[in-house]
Protein backbone atom coordinates (compact mmCIF):
# COMPACT_ATOMS: atom_id res chain seq x y z
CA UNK A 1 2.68 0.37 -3.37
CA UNK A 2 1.14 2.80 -0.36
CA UNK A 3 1.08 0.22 2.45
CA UNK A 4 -3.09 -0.48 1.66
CA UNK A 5 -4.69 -3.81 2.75
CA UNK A 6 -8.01 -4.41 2.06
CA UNK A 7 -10.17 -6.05 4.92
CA UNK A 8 -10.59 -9.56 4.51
CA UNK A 9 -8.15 -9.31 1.30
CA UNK A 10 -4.76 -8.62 0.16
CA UNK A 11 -4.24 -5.04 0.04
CA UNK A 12 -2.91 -1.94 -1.52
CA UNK A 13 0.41 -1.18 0.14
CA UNK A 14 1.29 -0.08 -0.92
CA UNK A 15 -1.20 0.15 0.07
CA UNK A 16 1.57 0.68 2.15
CA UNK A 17 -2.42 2.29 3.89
CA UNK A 18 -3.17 -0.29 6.70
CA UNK A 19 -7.53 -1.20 7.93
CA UNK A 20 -7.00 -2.45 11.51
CA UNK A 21 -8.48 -5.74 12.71
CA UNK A 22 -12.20 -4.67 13.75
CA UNK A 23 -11.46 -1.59 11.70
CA UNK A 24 -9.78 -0.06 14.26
CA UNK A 25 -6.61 2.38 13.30
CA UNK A 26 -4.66 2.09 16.67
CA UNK A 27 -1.28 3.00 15.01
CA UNK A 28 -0.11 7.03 16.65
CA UNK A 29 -0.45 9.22 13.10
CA UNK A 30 -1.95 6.80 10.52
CA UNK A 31 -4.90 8.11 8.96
CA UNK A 32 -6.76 6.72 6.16
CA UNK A 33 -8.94 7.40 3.27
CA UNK A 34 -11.79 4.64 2.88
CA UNK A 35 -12.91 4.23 -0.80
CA UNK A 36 -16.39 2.93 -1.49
CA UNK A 37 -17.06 4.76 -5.32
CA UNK A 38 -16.09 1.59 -7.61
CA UNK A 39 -15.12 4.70 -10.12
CA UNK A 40 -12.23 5.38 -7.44
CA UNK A 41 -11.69 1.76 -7.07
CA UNK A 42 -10.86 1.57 -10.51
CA UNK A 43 -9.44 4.80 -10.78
CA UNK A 44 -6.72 3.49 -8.47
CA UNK A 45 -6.04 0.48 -9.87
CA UNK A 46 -2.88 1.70 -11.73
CA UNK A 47 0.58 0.89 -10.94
CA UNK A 48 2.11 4.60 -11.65
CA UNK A 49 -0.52 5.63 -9.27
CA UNK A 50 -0.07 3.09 -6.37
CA UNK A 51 3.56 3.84 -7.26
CA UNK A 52 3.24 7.77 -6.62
CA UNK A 53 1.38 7.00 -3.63
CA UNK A 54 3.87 5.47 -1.76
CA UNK A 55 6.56 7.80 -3.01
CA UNK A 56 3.96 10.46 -1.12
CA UNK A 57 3.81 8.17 2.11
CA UNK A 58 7.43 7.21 2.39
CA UNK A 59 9.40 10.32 0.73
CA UNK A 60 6.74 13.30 2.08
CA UNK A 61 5.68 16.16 -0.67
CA UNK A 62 6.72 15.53 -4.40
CA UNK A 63 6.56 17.46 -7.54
CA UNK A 64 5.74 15.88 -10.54
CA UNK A 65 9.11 16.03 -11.60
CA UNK A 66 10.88 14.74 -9.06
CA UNK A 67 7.97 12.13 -8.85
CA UNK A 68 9.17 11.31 -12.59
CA UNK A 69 12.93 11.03 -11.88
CA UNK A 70 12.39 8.80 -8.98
CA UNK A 71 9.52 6.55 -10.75
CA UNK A 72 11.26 6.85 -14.06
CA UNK A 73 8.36 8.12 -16.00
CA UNK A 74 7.57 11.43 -17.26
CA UNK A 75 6.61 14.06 -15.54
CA UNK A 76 3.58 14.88 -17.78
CA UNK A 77 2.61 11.11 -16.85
CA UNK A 78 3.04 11.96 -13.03
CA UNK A 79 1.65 14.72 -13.54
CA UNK A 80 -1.50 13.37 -15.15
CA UNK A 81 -1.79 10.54 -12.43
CA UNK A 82 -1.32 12.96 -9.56
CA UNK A 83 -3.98 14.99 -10.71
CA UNK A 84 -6.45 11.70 -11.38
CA UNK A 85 -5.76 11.01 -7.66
CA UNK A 86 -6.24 14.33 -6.07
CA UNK A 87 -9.93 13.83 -7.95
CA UNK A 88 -10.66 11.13 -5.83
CA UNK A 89 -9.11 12.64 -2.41
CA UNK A 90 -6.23 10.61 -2.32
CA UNK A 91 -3.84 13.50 -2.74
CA UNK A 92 -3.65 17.63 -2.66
CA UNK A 93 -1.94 20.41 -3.59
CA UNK A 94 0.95 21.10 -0.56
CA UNK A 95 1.64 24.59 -1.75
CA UNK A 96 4.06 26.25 -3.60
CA UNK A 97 5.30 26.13 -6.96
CA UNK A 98 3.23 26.45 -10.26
CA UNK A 99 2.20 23.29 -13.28
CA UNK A 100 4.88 20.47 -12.77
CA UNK A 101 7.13 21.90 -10.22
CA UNK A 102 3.88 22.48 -7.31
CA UNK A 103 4.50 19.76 -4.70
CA UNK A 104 1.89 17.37 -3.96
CA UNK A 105 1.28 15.46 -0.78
CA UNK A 106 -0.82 12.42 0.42
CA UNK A 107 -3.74 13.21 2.19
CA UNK A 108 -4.12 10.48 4.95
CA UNK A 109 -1.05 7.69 5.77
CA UNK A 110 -3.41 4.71 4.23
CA UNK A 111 -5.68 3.30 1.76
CA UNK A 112 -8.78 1.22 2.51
CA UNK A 113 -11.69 -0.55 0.97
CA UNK A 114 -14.14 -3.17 2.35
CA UNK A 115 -13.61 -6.75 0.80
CA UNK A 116 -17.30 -7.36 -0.06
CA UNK A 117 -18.39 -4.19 -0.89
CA UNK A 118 -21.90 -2.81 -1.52
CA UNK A 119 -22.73 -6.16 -3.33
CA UNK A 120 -23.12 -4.69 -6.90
CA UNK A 121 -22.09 -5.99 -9.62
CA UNK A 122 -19.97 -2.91 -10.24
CA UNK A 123 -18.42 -2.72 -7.28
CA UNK A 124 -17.43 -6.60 -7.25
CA UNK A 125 -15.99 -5.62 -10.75
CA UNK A 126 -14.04 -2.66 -9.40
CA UNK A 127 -12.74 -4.48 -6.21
CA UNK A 128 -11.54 -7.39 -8.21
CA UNK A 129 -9.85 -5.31 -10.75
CA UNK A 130 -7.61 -3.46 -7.65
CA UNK A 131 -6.87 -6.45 -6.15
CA UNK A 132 -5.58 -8.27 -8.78
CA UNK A 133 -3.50 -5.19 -10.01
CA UNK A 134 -2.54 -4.87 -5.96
CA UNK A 135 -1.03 -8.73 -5.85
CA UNK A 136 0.87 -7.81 -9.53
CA UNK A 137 2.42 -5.40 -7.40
CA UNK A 138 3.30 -7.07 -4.52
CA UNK A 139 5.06 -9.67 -6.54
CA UNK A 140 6.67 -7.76 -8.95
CA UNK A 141 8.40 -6.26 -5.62
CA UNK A 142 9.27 -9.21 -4.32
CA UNK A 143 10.91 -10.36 -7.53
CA UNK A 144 12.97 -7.47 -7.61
CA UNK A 145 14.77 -8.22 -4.76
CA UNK A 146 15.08 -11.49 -5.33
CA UNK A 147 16.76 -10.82 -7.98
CA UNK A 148 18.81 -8.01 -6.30
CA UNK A 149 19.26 -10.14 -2.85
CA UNK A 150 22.86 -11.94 -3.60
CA UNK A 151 24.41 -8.38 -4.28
CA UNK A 152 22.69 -7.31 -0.66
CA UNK A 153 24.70 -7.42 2.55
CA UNK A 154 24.84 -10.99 4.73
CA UNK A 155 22.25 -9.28 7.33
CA UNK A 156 19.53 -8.38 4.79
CA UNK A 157 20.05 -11.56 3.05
CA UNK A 158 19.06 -13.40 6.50
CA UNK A 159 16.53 -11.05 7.85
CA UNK A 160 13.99 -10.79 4.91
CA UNK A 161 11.58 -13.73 5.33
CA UNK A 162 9.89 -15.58 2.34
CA UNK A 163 7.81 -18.89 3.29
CA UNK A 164 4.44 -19.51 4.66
CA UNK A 165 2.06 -21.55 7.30
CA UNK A 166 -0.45 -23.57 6.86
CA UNK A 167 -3.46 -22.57 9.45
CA UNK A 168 -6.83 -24.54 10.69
CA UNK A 169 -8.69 -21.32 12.00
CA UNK A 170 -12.22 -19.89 11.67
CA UNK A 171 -13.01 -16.14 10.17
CA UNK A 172 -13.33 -14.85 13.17
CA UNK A 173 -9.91 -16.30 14.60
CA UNK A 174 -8.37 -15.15 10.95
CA UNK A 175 -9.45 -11.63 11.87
CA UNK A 176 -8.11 -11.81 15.44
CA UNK A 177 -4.53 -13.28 14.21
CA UNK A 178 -4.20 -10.33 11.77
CA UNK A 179 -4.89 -7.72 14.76
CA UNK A 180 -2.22 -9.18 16.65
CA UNK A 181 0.31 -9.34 13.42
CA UNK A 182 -0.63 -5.68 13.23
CA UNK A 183 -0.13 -4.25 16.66
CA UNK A 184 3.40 -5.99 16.74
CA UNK A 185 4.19 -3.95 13.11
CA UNK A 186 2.29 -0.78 14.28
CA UNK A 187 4.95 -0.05 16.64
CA UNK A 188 7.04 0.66 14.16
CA UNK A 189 4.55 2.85 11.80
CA UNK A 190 5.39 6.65 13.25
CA UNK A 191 9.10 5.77 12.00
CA UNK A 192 7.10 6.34 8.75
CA UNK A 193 6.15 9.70 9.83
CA UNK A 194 9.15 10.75 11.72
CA UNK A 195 12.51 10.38 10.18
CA UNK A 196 14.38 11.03 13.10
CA UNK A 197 12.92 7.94 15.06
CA UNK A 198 14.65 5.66 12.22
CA UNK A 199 17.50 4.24 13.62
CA UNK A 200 21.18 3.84 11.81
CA UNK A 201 21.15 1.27 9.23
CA UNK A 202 17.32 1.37 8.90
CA UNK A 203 15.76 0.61 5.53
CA UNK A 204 12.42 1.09 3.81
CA UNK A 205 11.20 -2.68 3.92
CA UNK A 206 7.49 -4.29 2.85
CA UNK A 207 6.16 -6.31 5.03
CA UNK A 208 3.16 -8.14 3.00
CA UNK A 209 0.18 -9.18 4.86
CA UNK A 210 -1.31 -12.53 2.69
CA UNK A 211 -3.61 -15.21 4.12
CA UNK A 212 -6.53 -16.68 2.60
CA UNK A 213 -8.64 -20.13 2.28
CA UNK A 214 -6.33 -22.59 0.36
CA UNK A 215 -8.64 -25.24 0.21
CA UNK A 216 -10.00 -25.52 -2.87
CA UNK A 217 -9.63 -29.59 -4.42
CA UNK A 218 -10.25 -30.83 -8.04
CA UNK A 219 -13.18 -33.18 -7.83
């Protein structure tokens, strides 16, 4: 995943690509393509090519080959998905190197998409499909290191977090709540960027952003 959220929703992260509260992108570096073509929507709704997104966003310019040996795909698959996202804007060419051995890059830090839409039908349709294949992700992540966690080190074991809250808030305090969550994390975003800012011992972690009504009863 890229580090996405959608507004209002669960998002792409692998999204990873981060829409501020009030749509606001306060984080030093982040940038961020905003999708609104439900044939992009769908177009992204892939997991090789949320996958080769965040490889872009966390490991910096990629061939498709090295894409391939790090995904463990092909590289004519890479290579195909890389080229299906640069026709939506997501990434480019960074120059150098010919077919499968050209590096490509990420064009902006983040992903984003508004929750609701245009209204369409086909939009709805398109925006459903990503975030459903977006919360696959998430949790297929999160059961991979839960299955990896009691081979991890003491430290990681106790730092990574997995439990919830149970809130009595409006919208509008919902919104404000996942500003504040994200100015506390955004500190820590140009890390993303900068390499040398990562301190010893740092790792790439996933923070997941998930709240939503829960209070739906069976008659």
């Amino acid at each position: 995943m890229d580090g996405g959220e959608v507004r209002g929703q669960a998002g792409d992260g692998e999204e990873r690509g981060q829409a501020g509260g009030g749509g606001e992108e306060k984080a030093r570096g982040r940038t961020v393509t905003r999708m609104k073509d439900p044939r992009a929507l769908r177009a992204y709704a892939h997991p090789v090519r949320m996958a080769l997104m965040g490889l872009l966003r966390t490991e910096g310019p990629l061939t498709a080959t090295r894409a391939a040996e790090l995904l463990g795909e092909s590289s004519g698959t890479c290579s195909f998905h890389l080229r299906q996202l640069a026709k939506y804007g997501l990434v480019e060419e960074a120059g150098g190197g010919t077919g499968r051995e050209k590096p490509w890059r990420a064009t902006t830090t983040s992903t984003d998409w508004d929750a609701t839409g245009d209204g369409s039908p086909e939009t709805a349709a398109a925006t459903g499909l990503l975030n459903t294949v977006i919360a696959e992700q998430y949790f297929e992540q999160l059961a991979r290191w839960l299955e990896a966690s009691p081979g991890e080190p003491a430290e990681w074991q106790e730092a990574a977090m997995l439990g919830d809250r149970i809130l009595y808030v409006t919208p509008a305090e919902l919104d404000a709540l996942r500003g504040r969550v994200r100015e506390v994390l955004d500190e820590y975003f140009e890390r993303q960027l900068r390499p040398d800012l990562r301190p010893e011992g740092a790792r790439l972690v996933t923070w997941l952003n998930i709240a939503f009504p829960n209070d739906f009863r069976k008659p």
